[in-house]
N, C-alpha and C. Protein backbone atom coordinates (compact mmCIF):
# COMPACT_ATOMS: atom_id res chain seq x y z
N UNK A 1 -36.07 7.09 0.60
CA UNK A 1 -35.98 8.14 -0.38
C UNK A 1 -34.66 7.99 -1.14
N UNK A 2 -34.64 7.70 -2.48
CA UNK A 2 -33.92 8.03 -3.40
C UNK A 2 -33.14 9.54 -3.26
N UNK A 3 -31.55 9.45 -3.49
CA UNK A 3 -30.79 10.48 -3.55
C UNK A 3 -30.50 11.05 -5.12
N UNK A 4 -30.84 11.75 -5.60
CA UNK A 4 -30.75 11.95 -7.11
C UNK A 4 -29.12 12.98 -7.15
N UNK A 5 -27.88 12.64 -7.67
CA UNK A 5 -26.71 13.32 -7.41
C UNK A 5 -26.85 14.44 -8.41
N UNK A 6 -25.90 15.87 -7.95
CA UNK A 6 -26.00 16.40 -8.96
C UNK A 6 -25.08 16.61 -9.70
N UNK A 7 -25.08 17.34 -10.94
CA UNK A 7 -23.70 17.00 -11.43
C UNK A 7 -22.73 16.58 -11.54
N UNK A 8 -21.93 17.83 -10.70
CA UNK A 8 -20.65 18.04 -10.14
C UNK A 8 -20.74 16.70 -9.14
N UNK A 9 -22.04 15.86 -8.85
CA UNK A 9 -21.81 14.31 -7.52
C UNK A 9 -21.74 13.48 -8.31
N UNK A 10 -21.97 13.60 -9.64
CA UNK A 10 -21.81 12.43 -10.64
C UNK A 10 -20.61 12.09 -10.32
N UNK A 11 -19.49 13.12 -11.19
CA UNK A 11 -18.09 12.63 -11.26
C UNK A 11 -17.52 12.87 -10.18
N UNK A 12 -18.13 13.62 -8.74
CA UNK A 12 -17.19 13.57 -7.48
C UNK A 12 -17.77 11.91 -6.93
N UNK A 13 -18.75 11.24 -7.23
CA UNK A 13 -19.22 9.86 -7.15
C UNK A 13 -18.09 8.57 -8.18
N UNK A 14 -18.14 8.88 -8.91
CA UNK A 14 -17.63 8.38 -10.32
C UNK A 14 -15.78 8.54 -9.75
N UNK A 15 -15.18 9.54 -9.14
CA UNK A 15 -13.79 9.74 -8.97
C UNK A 15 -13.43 9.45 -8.05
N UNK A 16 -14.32 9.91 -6.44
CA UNK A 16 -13.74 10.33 -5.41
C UNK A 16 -14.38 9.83 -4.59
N UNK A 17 -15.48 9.46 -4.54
CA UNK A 17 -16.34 8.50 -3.28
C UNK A 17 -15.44 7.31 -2.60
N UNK A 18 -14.87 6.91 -3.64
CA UNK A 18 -13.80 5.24 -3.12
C UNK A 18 -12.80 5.85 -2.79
N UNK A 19 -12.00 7.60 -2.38
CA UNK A 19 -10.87 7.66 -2.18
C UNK A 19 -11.28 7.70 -0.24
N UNK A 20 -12.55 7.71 -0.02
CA UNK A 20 -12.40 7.72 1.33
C UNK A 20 -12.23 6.79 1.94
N UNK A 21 -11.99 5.38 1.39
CA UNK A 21 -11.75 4.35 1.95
C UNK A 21 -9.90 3.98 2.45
N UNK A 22 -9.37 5.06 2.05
CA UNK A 22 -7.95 4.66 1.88
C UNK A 22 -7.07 4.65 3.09
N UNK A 23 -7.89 4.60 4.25
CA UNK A 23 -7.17 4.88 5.70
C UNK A 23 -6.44 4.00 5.98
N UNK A 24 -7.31 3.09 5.57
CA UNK A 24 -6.71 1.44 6.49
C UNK A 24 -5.64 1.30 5.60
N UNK A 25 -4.67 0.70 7.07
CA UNK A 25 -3.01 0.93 6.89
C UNK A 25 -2.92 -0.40 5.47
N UNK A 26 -3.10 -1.31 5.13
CA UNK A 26 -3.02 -1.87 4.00
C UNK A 26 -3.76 -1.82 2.63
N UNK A 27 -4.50 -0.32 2.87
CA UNK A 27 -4.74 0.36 1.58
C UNK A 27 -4.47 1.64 1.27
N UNK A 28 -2.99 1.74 2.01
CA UNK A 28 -2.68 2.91 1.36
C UNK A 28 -2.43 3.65 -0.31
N UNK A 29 -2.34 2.35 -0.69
CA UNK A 29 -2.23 2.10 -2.03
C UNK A 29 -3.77 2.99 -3.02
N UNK A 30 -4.66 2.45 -1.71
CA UNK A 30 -5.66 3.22 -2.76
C UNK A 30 -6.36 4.71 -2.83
N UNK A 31 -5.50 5.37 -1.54
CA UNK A 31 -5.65 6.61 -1.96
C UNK A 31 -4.57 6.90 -2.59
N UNK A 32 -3.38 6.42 -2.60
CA UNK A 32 -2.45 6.70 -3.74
C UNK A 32 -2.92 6.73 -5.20
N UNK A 33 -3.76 6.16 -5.33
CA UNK A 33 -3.98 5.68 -6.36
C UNK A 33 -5.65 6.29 -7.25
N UNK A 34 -5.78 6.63 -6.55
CA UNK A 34 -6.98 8.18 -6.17
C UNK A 34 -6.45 9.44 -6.65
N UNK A 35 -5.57 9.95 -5.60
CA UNK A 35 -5.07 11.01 -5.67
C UNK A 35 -4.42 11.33 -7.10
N UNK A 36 -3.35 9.49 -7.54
CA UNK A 36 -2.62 10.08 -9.32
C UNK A 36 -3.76 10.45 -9.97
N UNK A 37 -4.95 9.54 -10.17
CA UNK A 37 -5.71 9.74 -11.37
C UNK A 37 -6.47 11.53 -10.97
N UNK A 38 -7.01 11.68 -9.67
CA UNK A 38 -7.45 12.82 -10.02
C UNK A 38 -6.48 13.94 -10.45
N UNK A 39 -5.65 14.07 -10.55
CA UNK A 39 -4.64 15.30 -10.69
C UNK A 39 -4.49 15.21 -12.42
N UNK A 40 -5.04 13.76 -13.20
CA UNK A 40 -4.68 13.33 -14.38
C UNK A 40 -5.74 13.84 -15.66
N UNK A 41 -5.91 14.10 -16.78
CA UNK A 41 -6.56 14.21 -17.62
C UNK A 41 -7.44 13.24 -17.84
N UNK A 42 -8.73 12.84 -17.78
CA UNK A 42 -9.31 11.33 -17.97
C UNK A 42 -10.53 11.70 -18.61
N UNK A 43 -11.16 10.59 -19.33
CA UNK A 43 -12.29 10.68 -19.75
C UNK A 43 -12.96 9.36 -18.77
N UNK A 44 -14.06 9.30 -18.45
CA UNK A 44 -14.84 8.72 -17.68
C UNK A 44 -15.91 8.34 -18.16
N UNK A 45 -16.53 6.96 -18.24
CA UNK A 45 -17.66 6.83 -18.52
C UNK A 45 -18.87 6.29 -17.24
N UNK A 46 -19.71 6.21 -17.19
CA UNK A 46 -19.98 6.08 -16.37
C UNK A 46 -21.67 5.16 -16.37
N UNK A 47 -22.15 4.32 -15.72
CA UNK A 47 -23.66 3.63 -15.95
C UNK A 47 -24.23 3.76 -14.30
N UNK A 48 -25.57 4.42 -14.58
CA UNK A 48 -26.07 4.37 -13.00
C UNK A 48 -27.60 3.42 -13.55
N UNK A 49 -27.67 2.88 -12.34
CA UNK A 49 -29.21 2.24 -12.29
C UNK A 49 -29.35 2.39 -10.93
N UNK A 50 -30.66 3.11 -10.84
CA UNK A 50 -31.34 3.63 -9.46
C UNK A 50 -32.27 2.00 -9.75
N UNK A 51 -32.43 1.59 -7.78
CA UNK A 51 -33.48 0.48 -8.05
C UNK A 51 -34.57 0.23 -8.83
N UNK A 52 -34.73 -0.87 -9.42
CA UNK A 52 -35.96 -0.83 -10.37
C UNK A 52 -36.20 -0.16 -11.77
N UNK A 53 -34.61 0.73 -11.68
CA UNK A 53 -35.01 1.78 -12.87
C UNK A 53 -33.96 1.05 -13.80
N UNK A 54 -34.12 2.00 -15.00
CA UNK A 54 -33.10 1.49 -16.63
C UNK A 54 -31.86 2.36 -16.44
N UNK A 55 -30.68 1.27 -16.54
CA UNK A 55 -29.35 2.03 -16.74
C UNK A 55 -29.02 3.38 -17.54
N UNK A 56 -28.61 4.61 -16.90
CA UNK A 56 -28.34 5.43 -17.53
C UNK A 56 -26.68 5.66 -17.74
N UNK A 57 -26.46 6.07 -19.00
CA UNK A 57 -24.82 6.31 -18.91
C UNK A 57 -24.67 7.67 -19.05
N UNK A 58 -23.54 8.03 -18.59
CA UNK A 58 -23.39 9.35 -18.48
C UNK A 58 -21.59 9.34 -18.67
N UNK A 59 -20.88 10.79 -19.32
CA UNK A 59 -19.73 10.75 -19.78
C UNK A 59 -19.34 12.18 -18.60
N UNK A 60 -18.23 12.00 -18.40
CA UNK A 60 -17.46 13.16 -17.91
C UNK A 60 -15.75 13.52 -18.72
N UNK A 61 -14.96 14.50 -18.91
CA UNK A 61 -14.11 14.49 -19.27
C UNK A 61 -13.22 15.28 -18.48
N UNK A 62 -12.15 14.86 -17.76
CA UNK A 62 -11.36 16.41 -17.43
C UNK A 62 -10.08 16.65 -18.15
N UNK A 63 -10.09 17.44 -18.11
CA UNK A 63 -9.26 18.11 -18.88
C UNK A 63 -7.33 18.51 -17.78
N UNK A 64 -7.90 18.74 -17.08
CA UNK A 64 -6.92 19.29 -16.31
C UNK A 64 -6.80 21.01 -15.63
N UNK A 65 -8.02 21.44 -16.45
CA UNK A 65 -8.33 22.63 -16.42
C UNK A 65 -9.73 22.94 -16.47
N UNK A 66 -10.43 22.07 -17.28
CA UNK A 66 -12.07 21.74 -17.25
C UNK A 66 -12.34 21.22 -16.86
N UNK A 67 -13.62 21.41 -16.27
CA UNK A 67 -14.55 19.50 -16.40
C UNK A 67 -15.94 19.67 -17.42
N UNK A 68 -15.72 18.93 -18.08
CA UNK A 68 -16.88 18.40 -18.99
C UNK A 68 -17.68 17.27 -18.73
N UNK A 69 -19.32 17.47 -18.25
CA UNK A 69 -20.02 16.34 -17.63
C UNK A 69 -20.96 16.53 -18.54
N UNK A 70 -21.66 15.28 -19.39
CA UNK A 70 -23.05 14.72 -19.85
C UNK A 70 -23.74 14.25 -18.94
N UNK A 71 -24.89 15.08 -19.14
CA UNK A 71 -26.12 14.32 -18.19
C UNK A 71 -27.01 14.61 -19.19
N UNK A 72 -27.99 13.40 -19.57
CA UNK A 72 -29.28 13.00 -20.37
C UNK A 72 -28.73 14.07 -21.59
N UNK A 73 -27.64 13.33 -22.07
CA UNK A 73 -27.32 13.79 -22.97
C UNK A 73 -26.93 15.30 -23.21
N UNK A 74 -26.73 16.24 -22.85
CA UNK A 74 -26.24 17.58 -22.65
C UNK A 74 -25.22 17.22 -21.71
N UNK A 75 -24.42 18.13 -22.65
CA UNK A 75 -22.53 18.15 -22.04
C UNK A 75 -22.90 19.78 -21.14
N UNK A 76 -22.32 19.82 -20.32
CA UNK A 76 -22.37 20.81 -19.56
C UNK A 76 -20.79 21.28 -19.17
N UNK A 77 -20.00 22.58 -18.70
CA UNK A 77 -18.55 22.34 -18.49
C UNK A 77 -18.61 23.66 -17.38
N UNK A 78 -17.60 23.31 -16.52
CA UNK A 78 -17.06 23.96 -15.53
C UNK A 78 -15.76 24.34 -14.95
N UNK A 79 -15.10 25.68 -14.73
CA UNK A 79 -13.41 25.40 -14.42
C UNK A 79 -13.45 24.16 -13.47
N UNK A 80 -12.30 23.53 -13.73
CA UNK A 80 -11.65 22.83 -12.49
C UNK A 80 -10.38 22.14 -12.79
N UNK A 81 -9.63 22.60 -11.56
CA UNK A 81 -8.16 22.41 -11.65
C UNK A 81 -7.51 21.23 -11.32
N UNK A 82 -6.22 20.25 -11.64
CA UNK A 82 -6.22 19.52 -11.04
C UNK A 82 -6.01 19.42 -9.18
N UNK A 83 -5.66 20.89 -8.62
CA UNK A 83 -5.58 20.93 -7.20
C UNK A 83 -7.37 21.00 -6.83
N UNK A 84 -7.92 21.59 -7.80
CA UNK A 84 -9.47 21.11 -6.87
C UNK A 84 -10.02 19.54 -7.11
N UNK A 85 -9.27 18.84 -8.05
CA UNK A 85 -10.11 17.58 -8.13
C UNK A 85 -9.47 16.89 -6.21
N UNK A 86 -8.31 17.03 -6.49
CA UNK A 86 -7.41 16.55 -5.50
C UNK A 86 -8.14 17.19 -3.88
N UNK A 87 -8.47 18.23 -4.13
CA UNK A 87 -8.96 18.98 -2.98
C UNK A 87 -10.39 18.16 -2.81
N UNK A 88 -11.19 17.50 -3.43
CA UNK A 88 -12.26 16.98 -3.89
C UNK A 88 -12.53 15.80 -2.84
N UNK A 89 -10.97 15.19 -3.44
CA UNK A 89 -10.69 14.24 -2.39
C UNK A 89 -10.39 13.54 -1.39
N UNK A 90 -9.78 14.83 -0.96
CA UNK A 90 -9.17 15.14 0.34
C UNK A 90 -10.83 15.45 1.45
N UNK A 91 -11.42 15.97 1.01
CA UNK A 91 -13.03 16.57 1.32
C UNK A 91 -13.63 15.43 1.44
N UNK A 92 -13.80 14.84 0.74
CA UNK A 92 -14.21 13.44 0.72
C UNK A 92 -13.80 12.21 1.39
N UNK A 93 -12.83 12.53 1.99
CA UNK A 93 -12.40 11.18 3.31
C UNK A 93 -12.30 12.06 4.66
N UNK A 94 -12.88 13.38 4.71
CA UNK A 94 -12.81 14.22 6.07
C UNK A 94 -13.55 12.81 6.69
N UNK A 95 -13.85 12.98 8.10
CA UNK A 95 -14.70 12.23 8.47
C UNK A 95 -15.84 11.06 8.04
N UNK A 96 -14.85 10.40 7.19
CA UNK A 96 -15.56 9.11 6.52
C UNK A 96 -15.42 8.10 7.74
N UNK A 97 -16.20 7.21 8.16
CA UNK A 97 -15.95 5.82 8.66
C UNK A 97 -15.56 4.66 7.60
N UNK A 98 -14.33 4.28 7.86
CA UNK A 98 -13.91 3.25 6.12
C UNK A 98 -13.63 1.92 6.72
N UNK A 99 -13.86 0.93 5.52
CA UNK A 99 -12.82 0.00 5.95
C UNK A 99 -12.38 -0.69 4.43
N UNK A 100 -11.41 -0.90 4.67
CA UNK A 100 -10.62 -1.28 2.65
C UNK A 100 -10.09 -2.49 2.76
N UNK A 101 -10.38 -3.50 1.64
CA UNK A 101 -9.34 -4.60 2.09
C UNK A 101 -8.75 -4.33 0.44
N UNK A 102 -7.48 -5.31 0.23
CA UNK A 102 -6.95 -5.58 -0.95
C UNK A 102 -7.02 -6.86 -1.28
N UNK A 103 -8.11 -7.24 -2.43
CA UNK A 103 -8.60 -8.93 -2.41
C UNK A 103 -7.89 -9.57 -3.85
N UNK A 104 -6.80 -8.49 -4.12
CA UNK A 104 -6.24 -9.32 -5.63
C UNK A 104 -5.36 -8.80 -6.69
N UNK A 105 -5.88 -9.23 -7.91
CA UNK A 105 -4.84 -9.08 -8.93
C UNK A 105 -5.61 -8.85 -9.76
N UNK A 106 -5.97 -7.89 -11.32
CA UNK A 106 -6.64 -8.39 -12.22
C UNK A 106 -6.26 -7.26 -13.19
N UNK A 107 -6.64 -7.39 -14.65
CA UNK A 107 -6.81 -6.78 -15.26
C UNK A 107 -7.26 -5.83 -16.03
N UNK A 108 -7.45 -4.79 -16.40
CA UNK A 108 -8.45 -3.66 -17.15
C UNK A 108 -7.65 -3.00 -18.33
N UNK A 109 -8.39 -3.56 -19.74
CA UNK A 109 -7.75 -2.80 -20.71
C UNK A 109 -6.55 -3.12 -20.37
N UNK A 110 -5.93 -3.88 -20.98
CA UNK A 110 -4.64 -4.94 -20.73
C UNK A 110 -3.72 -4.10 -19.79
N UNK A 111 -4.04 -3.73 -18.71
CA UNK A 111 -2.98 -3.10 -17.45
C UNK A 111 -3.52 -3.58 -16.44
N UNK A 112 -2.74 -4.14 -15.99
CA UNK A 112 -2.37 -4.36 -14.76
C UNK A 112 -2.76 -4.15 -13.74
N UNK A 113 -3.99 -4.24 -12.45
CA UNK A 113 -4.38 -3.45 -11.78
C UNK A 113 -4.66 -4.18 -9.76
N UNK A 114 -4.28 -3.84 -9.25
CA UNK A 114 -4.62 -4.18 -7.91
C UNK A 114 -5.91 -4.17 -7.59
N UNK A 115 -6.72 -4.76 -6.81
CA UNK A 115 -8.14 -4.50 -6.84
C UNK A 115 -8.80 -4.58 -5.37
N UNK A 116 -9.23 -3.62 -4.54
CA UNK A 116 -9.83 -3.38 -3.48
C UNK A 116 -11.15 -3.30 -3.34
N UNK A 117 -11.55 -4.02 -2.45
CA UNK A 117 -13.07 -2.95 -1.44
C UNK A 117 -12.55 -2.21 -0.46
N UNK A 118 -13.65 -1.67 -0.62
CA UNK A 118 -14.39 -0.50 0.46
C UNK A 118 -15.66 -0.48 0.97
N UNK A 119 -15.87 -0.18 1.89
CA UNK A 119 -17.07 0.04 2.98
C UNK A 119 -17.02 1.41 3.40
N UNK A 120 -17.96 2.30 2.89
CA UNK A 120 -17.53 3.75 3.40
C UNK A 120 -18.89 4.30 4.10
N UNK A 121 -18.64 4.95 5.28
CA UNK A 121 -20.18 5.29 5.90
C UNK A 121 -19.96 6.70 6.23
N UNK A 122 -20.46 7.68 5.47
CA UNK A 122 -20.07 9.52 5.16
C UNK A 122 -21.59 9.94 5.01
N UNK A 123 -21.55 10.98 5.95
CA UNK A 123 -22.42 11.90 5.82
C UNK A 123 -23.87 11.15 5.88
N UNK A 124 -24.19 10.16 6.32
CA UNK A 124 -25.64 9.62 6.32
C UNK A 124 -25.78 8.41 5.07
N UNK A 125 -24.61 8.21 3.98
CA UNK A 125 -24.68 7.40 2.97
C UNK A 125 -23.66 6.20 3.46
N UNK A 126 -24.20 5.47 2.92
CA UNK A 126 -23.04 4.21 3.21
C UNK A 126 -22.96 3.47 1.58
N UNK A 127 -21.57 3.04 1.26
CA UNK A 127 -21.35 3.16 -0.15
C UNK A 127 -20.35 1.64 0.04
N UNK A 128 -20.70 0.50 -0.96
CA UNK A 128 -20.05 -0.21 -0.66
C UNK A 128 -18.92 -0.24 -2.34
N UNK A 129 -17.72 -0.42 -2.36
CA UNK A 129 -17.04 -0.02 -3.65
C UNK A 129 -16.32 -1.69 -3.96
N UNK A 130 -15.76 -1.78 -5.12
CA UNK A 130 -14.74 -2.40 -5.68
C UNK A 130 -14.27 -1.63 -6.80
N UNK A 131 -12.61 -1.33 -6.65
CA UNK A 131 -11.84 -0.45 -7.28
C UNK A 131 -10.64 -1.56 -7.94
N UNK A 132 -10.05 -0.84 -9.16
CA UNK A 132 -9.09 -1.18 -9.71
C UNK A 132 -8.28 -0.10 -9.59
N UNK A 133 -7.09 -0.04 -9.05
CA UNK A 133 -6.03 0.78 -9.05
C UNK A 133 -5.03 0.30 -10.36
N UNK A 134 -4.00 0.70 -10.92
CA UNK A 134 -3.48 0.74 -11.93
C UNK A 134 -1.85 0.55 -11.34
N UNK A 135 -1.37 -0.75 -11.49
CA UNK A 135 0.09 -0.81 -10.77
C UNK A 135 1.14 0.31 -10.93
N UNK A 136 0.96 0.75 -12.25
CA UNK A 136 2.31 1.50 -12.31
C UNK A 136 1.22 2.22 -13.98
N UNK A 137 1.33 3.67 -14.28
CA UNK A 137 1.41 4.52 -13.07
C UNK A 137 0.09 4.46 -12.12
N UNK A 138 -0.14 4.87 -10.59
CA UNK A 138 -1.20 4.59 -9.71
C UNK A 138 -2.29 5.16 -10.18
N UNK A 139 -3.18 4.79 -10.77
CA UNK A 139 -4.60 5.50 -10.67
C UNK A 139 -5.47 4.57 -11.19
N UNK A 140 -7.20 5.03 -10.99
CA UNK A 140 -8.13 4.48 -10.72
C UNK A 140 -8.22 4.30 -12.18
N UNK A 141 -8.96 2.57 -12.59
CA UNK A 141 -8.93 2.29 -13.51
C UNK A 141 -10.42 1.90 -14.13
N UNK A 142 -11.10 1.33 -12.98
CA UNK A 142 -12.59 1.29 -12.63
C UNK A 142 -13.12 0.96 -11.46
N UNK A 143 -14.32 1.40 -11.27
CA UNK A 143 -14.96 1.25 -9.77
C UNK A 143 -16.33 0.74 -9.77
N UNK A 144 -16.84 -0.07 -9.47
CA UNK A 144 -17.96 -0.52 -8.72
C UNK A 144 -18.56 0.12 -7.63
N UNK A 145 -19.86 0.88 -7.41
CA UNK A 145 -20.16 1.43 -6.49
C UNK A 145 -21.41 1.13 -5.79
N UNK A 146 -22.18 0.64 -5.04
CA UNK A 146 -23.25 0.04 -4.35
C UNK A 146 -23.39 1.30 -3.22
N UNK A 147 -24.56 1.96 -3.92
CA UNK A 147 -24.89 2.72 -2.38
C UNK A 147 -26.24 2.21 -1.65
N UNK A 148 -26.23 1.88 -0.37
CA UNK A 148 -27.01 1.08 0.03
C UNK A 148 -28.78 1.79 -0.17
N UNK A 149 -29.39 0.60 -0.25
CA UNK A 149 -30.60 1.23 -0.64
C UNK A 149 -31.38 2.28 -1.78
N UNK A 150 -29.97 2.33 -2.77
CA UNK A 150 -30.13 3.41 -3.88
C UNK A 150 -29.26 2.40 -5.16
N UNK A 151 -28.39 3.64 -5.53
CA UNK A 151 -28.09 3.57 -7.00
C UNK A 151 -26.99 2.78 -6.93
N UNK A 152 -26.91 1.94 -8.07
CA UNK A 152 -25.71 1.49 -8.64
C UNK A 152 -24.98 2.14 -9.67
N UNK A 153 -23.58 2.19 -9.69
CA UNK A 153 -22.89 3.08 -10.60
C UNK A 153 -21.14 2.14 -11.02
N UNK A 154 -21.33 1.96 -12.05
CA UNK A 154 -20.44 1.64 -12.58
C UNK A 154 -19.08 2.45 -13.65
N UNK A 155 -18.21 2.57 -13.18
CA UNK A 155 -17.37 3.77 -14.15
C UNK A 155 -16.27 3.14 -14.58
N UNK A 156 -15.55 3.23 -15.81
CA UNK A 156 -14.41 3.16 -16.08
C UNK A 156 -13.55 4.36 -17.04
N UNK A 157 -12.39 4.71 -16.43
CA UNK A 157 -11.87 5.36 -16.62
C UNK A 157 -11.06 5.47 -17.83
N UNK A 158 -10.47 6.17 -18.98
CA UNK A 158 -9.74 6.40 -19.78
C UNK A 158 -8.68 7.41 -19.70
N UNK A 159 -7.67 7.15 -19.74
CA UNK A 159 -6.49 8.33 -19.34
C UNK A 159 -5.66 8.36 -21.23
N UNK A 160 -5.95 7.44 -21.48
CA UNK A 160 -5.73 7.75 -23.57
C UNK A 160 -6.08 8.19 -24.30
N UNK A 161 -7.69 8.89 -23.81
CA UNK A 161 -8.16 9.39 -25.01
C UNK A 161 -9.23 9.96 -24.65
N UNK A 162 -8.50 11.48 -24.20
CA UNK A 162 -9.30 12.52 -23.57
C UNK A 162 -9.28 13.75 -24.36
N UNK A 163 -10.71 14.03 -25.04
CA UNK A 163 -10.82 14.67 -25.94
C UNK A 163 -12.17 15.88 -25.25
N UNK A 164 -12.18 16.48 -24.94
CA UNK A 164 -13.22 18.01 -24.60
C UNK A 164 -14.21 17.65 -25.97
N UNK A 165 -15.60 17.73 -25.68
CA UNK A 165 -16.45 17.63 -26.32
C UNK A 165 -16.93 18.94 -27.20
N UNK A 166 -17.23 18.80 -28.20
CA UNK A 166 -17.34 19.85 -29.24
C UNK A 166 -18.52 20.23 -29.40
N UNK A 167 -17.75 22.07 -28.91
CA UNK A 167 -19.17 22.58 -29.04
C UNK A 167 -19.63 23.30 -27.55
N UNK A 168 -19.06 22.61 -26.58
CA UNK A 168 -19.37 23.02 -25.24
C UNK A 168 -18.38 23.74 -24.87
N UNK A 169 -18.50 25.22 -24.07
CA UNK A 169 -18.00 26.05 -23.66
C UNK A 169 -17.74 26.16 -22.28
């Protein structure tokens, strides 16, 4: 059975799924690096393909005070603070089984970025990731997400050009 996320699992998928990997003592880096971006203003884009099915993209924006999520095209918006994204994440590595390695060096949008897996096994899902952390300042730059037996989701992040969508309240 297919898991269909909702909303609010889009971008807690899209932000915070890869911060539960950050235990292991040589990735501390990547919940560091978790934690800057959620507290940060970002726009997010995001591509899921459920098996067999056609890529869908979907946009999120936070604000720092909002969140603004597109799904099938309707922007939808909700308070949220940067202590609840952070709280988000913290929720999200309660009782995760993880394991993280750090396999490199690479680039995104000419910065600089460290780049990890993850193996995360939470709540009955097992999620396999590759993340770009952002050397300086720390945050998530894009993620690769493989949840086993389901969806693929691809996101990359924008922290330059975060604009609240017009029109949505």
């Amino acid at each position: 059975m297919t898991r269909r996320p909702t909303i609010f699992g889009l971008v807690a998928g899209s932000c915070l799924a890869v911060s539960a990997a950050a235990h292991a003592d040589d990735c501390a880096d990547l919940m560091t690096g978790t934690l800057g971006g959620a507290a940060m203003p970002v726009s997010v884009t995001m591509t899921m393909q459920a098996p067999g099915g056609k890529p869908e993209t979907s946009r999120s924006v936070f604000t720092g005070t909002q969140l603004y999520v597109q799904v099938g095209g309707q922007w939808r918006s909700m308070p949220m603070t940067a202590k609840d994204m952070i709280d988000q994440v913290h929720e999200s590595d309660r009782g995760a089984k993880k394991i993280c390695h750090r396999i490199g060096s690479d680039t995104v949008h000419g910065q600089a970025a460290t780049v990890y897996t993850a193996h995360v096994e939470h709540q009955g899902s097992i999620d396999d990731n590759k993340v770009w952390i952002a050397n300086l300042p720390k945050r998530v730059l894009k993620s690769d997400t493989q949840i086993a037996g389901g969806q693929h989701i691809m996101a990359e992040y924008d922290y330059d050009h975060v604009q609240p969508p017009e029109g949505v309240q």
